[in-house]
C-alpha atoms as a PDB file:
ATOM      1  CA  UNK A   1     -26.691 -22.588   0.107  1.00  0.00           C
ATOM      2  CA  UNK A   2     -24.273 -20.500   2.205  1.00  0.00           C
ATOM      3  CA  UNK A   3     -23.301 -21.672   5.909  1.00  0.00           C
ATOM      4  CA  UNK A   4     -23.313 -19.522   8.855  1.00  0.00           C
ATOM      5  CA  UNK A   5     -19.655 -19.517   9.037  1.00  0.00           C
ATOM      6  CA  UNK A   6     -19.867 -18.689   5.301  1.00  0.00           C
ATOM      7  CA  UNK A   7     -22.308 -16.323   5.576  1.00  0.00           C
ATOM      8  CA  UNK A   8     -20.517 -14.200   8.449  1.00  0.00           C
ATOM      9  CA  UNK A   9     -17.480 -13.797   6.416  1.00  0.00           C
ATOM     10  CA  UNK A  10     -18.935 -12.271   3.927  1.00  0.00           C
ATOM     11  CA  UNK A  11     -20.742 -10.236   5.781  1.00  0.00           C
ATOM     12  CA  UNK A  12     -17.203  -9.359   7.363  1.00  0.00           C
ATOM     13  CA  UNK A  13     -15.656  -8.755   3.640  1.00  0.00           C
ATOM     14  CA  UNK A  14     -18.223  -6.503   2.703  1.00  0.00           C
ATOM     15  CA  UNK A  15     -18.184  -4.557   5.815  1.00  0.00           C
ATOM     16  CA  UNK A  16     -14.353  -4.553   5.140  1.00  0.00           C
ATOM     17  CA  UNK A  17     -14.766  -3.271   1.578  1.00  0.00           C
ATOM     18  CA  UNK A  18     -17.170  -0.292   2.914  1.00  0.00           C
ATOM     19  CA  UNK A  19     -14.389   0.936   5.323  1.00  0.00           C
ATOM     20  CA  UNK A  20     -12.093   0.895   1.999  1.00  0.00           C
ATOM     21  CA  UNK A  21     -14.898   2.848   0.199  1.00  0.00           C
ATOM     22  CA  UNK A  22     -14.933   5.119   2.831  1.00  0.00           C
ATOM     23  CA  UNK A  23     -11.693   5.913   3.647  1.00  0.00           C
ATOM     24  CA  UNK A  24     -10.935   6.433  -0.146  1.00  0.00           C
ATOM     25  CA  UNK A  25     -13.720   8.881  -0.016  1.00  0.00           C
ATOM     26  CA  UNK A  26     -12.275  10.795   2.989  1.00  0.00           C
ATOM     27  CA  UNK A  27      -8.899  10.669   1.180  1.00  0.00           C
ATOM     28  CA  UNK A  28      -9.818  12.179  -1.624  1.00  0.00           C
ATOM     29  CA  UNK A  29     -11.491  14.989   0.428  1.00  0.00           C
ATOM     30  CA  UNK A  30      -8.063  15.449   2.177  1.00  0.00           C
ATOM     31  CA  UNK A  31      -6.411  16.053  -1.371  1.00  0.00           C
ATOM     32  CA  UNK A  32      -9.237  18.380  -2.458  1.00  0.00           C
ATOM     33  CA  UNK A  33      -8.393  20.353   0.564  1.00  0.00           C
ATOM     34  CA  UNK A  34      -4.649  20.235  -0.272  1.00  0.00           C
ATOM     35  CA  UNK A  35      -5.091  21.166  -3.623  1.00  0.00           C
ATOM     36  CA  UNK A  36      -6.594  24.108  -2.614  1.00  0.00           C
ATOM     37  CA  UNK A  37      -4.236  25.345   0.261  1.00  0.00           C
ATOM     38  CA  UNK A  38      -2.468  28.882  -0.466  1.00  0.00           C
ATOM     39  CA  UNK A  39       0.452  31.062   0.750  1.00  0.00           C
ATOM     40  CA  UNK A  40       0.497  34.758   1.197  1.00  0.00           C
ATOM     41  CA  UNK A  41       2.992  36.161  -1.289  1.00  0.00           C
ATOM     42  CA  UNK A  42       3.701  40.042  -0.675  1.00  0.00           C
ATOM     43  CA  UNK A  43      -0.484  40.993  -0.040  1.00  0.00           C
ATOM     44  CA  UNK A  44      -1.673  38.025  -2.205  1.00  0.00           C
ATOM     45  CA  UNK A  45      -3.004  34.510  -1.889  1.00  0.00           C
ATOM     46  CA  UNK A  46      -1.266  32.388  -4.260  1.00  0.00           C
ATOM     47  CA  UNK A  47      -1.641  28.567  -4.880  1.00  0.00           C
ATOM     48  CA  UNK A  48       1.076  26.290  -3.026  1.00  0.00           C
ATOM     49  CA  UNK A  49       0.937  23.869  -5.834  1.00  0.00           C
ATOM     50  CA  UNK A  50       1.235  25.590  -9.204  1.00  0.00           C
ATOM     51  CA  UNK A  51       1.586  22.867 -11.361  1.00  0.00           C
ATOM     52  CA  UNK A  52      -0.305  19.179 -10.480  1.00  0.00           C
ATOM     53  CA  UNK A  53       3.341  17.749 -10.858  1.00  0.00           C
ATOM     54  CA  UNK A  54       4.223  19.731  -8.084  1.00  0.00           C
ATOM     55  CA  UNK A  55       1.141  17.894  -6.346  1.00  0.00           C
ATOM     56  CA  UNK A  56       1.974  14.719  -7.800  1.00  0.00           C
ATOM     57  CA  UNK A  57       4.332  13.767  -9.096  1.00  0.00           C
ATOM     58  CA  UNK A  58       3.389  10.180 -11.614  1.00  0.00           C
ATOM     59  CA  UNK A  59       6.641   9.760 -13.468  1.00  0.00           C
ATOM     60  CA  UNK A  60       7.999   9.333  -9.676  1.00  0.00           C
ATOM     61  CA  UNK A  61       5.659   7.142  -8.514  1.00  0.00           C
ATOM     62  CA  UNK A  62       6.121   4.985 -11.688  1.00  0.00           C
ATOM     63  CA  UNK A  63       9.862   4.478 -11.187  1.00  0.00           C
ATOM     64  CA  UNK A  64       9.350   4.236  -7.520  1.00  0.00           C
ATOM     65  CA  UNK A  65       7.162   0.759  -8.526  1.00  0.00           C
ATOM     66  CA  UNK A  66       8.983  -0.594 -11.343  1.00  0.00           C
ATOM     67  CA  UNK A  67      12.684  -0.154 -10.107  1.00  0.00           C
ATOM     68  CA  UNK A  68      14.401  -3.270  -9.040  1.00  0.00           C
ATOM     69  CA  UNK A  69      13.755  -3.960  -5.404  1.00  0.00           C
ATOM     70  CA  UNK A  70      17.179  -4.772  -3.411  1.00  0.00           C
ATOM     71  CA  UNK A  71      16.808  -7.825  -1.967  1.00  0.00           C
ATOM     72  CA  UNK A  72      18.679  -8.149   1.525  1.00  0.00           C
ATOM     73  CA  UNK A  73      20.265 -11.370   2.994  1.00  0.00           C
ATOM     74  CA  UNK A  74      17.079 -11.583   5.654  1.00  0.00           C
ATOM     75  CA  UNK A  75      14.879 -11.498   2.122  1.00  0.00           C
ATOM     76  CA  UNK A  76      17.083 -14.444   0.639  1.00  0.00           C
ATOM     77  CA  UNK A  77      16.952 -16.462   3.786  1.00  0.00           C
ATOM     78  CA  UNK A  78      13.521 -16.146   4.488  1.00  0.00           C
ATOM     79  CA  UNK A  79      12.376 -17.047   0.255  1.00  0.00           C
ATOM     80  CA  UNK A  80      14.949 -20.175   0.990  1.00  0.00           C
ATOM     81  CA  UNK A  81      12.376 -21.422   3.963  1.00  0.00           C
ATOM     82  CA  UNK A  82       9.824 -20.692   2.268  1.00  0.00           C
ATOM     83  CA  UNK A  83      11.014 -23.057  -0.761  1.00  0.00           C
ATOM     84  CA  UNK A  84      11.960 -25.799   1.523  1.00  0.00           C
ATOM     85  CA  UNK A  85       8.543 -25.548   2.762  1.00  0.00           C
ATOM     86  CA  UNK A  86       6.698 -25.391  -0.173  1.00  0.00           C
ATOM     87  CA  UNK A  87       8.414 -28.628  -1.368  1.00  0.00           C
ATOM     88  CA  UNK A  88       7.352 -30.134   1.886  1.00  0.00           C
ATOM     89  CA  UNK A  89      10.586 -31.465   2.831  1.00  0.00           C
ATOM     90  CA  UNK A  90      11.603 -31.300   6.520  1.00  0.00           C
ATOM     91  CA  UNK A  91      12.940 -27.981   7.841  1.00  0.00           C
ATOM     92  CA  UNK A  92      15.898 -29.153  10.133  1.00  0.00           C
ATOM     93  CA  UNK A  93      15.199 -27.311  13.639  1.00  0.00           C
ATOM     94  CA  UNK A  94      17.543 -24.876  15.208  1.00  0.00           C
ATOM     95  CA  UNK A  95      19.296 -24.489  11.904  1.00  0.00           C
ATOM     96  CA  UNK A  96      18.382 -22.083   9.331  1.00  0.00           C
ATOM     97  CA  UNK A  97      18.448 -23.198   5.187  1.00  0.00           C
ATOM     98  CA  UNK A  98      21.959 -22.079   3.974  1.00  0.00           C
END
């Protein structure tokens, strides 16, 4: 047995999972439109993309998500709160974790 409260957010997650649907649907109708976009060459309609690497390109995207991410100083300071947090130890105010 669900309670309201329970009941509301998941009406609120599906809701939320429709606008996902739907943008992906209106997304992909934006590409299809893209794909098909052409440029006048001389008295001729050619395609802008010739090849789909020129469209997308995957080997990019790949190294793009499996490079090593450079981690700043703000990035190290912040995971050092969060692992004095996490051990629930005292954070000492006005200081920040060196």
């Amino acid at each position: 047995m669900l309670t309201i409260r329970e009941y509301a957010l998941r009406i609120r997650a599906f809701q939320l999972q429709q606008v996902d649907k739907e943008y992906r649907m209106y997304k992909q109708a934006w590409i299809n439109h893209q794909v098909t976009l052409t440029k006048e060459q001389g008295k001729k309609q050619v395609p802008i993309y010739k090849r789909f690497k020129d469209f997308f390109d995957y080997e990019k995207q790949l190294k793009d998500v499996t490079k090593p991410k450079m981690i700043n100083n703000r990035m190290k300071r912040l995971a050092k709160i969060a692992k004095h947090v996490n051990s629930e130890k005292e954070v000492p105010y006005g200081g920040w974790i060196e």
